[in-house]
Protein backbone atom coordinates (compact mmCIF):
# COMPACT_ATOMS: atom_id res chain seq x y z
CA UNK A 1 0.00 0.00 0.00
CA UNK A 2 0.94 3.54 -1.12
CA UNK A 3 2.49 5.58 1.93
CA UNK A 4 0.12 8.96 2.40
CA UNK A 5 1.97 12.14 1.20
CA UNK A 6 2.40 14.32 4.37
CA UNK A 7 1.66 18.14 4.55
CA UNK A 8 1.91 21.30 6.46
CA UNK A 9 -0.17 24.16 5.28
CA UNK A 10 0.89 27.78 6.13
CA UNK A 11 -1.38 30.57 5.31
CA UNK A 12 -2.19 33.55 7.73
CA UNK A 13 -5.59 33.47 7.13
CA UNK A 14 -7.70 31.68 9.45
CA UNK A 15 -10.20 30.75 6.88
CA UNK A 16 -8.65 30.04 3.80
CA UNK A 17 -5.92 27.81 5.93
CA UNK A 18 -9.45 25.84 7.05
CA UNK A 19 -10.70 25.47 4.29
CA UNK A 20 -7.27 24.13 2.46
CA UNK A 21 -6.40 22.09 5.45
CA UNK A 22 -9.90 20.73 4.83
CA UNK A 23 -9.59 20.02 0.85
CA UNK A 24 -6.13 18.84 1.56
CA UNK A 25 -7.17 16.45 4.41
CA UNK A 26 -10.06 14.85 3.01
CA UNK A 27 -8.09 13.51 0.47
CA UNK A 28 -7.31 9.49 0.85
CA UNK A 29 -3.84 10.09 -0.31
CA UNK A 30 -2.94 12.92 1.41
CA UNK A 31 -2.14 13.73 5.49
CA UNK A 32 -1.88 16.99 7.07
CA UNK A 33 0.85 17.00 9.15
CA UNK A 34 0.74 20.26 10.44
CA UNK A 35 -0.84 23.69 10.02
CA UNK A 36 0.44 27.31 11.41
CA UNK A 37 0.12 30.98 10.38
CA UNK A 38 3.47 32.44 10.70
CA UNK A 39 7.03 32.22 8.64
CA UNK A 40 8.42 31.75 12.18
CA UNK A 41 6.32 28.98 13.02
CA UNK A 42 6.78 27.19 9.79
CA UNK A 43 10.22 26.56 9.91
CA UNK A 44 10.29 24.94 13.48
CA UNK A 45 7.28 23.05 12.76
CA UNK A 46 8.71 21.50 8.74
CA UNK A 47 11.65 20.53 11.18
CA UNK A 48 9.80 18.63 13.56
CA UNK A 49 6.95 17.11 11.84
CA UNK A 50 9.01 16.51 8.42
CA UNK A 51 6.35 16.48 5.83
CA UNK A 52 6.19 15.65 1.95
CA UNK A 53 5.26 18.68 1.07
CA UNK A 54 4.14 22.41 2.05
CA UNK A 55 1.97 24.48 0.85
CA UNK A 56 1.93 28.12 1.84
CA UNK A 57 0.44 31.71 1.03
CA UNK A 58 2.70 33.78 -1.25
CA UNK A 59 2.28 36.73 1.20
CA UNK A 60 2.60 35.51 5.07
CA UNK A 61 1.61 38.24 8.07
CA UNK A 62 4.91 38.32 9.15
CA UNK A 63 7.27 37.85 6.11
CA UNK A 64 7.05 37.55 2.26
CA UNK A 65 6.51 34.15 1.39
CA UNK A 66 8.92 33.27 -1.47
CA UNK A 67 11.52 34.17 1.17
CA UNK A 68 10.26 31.49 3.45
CA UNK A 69 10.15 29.24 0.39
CA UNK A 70 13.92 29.75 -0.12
CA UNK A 71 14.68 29.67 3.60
CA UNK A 72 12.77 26.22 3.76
CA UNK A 73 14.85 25.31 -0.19
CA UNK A 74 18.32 25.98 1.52
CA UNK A 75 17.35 23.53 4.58
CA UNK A 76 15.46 20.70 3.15
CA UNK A 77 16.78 19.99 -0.54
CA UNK A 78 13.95 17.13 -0.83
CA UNK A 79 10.92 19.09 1.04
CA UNK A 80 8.24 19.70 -1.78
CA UNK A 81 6.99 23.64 -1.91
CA UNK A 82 3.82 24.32 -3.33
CA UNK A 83 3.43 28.25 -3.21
CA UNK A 84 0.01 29.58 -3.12
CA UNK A 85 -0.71 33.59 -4.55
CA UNK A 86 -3.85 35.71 -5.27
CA UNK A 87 -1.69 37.56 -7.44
CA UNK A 88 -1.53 36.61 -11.19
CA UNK A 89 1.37 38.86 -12.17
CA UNK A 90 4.34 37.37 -14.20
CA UNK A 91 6.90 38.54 -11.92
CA UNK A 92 5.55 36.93 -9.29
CA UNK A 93 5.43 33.50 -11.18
CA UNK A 94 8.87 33.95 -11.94
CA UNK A 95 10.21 34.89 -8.81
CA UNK A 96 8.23 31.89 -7.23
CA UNK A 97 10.62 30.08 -10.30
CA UNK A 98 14.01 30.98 -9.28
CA UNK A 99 13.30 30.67 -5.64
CA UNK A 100 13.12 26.67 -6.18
CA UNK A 101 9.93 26.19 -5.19
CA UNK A 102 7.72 23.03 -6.61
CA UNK A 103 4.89 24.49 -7.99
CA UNK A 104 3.16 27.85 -8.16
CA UNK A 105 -0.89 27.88 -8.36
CA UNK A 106 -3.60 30.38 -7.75
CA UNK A 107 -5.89 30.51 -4.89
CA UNK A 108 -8.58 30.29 -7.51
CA UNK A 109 -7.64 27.46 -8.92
CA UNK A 110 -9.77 24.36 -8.96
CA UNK A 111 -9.20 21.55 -6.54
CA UNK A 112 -7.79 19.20 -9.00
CA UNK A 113 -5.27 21.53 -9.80
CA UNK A 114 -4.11 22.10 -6.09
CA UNK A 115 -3.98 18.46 -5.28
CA UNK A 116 -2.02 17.40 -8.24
CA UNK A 117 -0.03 20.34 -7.62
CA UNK A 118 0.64 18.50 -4.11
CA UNK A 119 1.28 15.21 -5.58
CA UNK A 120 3.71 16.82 -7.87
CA UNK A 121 5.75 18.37 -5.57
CA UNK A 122 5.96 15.16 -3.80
CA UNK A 123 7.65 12.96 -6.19
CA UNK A 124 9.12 15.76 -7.83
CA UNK A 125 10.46 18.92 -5.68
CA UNK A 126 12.85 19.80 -8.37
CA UNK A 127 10.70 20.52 -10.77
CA UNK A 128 8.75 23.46 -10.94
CA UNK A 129 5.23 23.42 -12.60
CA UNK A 130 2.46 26.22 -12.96
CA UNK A 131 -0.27 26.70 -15.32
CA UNK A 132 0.18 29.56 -17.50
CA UNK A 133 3.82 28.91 -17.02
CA UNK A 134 4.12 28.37 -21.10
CA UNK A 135 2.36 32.11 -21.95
CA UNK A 136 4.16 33.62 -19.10
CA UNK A 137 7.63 32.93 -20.81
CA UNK A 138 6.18 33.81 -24.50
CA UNK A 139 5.76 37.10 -22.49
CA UNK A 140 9.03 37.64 -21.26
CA UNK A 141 10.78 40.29 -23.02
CA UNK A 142 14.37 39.81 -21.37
CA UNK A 143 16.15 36.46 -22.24
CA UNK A 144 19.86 34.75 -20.88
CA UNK A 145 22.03 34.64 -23.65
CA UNK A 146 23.61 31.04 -24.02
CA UNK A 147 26.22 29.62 -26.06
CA UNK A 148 24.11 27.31 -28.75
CA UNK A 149 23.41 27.54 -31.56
CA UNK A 150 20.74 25.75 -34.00
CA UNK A 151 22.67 22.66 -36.05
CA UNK A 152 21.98 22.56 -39.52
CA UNK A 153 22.34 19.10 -40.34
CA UNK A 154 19.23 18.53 -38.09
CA UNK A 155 17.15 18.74 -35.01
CA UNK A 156 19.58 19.37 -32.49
CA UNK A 157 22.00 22.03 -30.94
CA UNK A 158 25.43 23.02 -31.53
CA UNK A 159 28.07 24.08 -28.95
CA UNK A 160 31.53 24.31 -28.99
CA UNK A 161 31.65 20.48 -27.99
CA UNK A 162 30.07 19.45 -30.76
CA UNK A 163 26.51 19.25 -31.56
CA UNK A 164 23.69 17.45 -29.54
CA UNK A 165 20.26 16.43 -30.92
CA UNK A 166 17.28 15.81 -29.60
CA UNK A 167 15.53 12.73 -29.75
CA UNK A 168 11.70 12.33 -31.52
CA UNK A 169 10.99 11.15 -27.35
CA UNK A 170 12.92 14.22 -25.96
CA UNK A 171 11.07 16.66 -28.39
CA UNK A 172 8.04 15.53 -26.58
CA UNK A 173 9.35 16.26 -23.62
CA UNK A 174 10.31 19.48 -24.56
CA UNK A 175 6.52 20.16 -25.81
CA UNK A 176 5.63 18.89 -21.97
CA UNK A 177 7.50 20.96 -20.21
CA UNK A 178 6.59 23.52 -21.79
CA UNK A 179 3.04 23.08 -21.46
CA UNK A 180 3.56 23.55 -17.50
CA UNK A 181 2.91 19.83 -17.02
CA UNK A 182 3.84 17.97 -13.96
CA UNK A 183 6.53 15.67 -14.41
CA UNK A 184 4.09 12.90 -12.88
CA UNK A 185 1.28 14.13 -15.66
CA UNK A 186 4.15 13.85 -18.39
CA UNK A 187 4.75 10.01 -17.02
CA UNK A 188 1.37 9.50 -17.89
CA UNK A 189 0.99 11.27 -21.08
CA UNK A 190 3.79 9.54 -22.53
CA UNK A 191 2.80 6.18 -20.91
CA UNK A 192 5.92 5.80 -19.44
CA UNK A 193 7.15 5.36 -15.35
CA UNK A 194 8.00 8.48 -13.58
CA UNK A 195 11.29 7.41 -13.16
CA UNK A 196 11.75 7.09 -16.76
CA UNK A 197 9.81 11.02 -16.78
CA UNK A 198 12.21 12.72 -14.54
CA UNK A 199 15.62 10.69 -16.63
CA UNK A 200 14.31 12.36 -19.84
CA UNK A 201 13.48 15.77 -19.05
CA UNK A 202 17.12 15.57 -16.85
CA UNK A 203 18.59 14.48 -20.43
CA UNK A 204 16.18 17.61 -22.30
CA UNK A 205 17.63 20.00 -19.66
CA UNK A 206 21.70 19.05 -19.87
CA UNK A 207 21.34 18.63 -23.38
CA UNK A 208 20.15 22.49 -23.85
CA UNK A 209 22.70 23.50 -20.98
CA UNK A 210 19.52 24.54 -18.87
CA UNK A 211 19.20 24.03 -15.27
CA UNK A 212 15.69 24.39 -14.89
CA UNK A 213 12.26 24.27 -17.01
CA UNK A 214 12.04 27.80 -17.61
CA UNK A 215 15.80 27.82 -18.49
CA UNK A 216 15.20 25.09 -20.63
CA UNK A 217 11.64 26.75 -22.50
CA UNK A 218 13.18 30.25 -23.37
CA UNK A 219 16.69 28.69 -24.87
CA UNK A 220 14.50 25.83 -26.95
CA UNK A 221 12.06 29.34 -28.25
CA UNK A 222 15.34 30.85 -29.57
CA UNK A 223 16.85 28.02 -30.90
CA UNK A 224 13.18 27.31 -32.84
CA UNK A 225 12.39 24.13 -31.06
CA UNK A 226 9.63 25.24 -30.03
CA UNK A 227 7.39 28.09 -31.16
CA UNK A 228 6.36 31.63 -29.75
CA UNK A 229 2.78 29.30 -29.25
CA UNK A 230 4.60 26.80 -27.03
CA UNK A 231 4.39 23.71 -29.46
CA UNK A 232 7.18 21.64 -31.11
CA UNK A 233 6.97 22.72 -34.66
CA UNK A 234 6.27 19.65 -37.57
C-alpha cells in the first residue's frame, strides 16, 4: 500500500488555511501533518513534523513568502513547496521560479489543480510546474544569452563540444514541459514510469545546458524548437 503524502499548510488566514487544510485532508492520499500561520512557526514546525510537502500563502503576516520558500529550499533539498498567490502577475510566477519552489498555483484554482499540484511536488520537488507557465515565458521580453546555436544538419544544438540532438521522445518532452505539465502528468501522457519522466526531461535539460524548465523553455524558443505558441513545430 501507497504511503500517504504528508503536509503542512501555512497561510495567515484563518479561513482560507481551514478550508485548504480541509480540501487537503479529506483527500485518501494525502495527510496533514501540520498547520500554522506564521514564517516563524513554519520553519520549526517543517523541522519537527518533516512532511512531503508544504503548501503556503505567497504573502505571510509576518514575512514575504517566497523568502520562506527559499529559507525552507536551503534547509530541506527534498521538502516539496507548493506556493500559493492571489496575485496573477508574471513577476511573481517567476520569482516563485528561481526561488526553487515546486509548484506555483492560484488561490482560484480548482481543486484538482491544487492536489495534483501536491502530488507533484511530492515525487518531484525539483521541478517546478504552474499553469500559465508556457504564456508567461512567451511574455518575457528579457532572455539569458547562451552559447548554442541551431545545427543545420538537423534537429539538435550546436556548442563548442560538438553538436547534440534531440531525440523524436525528448522533443516531446520538450513540448511537456513547456506546457507547465507535472513531471508525474508527463509520465502518464507519454505512458511511461515516472522514473523514466524525470531521466528524460534531466537528459532535455543538460542537453540544452539549462538548469531548470524555464531555463530550458526560453533557450529551446530561440533556438526554434519550439514556437512563440509553445508547441514543437512539424
Amino acid at each position: 500500500m501507497r504511503n500517504a503524502i504528508t503536509v503542512v499548510v501555512v497561510d495567515g488566514h484563518t479561513l482560507t488555511r481551514y478550508g485548504l487544510v480541509s480540501l487537503v485532508g479529506a483527500d485518501a492520499d494525502i495527510t496533514i501533518v501540520g498547520e500554522c500561520s506564521l514564517a516563524a512557526e513554519a520553519a520549526p514546525l517543517v523541522a519537527s513534523a518533516r512532511p512531503d510537502v508544504v503548501v503556503l500563502d505567497v504573502a505571510l503576516p509576518d514575512t514575504d513568502g517566497l523568502q520562506l520558500a527559499r529559507d525552507l529550499r536551503d534547509r530541506h533539498s527534498e521538502l516539496g513547496i507548493v506556493v500559493l498567490t492571489a496575485q496573477a502577475e508574471d513577476d511573481v510566477l517567476f520569482r516563485a521560479l528561481e526561488t526553487g519552489v515546486s509548484a506555483f498555483v492560484g488561490k482560484t484554482a480548482p481543486n484538482a489543480e491544487v492536489l495534483g499540484a501536491i502530488r507533484h511536488a511530492a515525487v518531484a520537488a525539483a521541478s517546478f510546474t504552474a499553469t500559465g507557465l508556457g504564456p508567461a515565458l512567451a511574455r518575457r521580453t528579457q532572455v539569458i544569452p547562451t552559447p548554442f546555436t541551431t545545427d543545420p544538419g538537423g534537429v539538435g544544438l550546436a556548442r563548442a563540444g560538438g553538436p547534440l540532438a534531440l531525440s523524436p521522445r525528448e522533443l516531446e518532452v520538450l513540448s511537456l514541459l513547456s506546457t507547465g505539465l507535472s513531471v508525474p502528468a508527463m509520465a502518464a501522457a507519454m505512458f511511461v514510469s515516472l522514473s523514466t519522466a524525470k531521466t528524460y526531461v534531466s537528459r532535455v535539460y543538460e542537453k540544452l545546458g539549462a538548469t531548470n524548465r524555464a531555463n530550458a523553455i526560453m533557450t529551446a524558443m530561440r533556438l526554434g524548437l519550439i514556437t512563440p505558441e509553445l508547441g514543437v513545430p512539424a
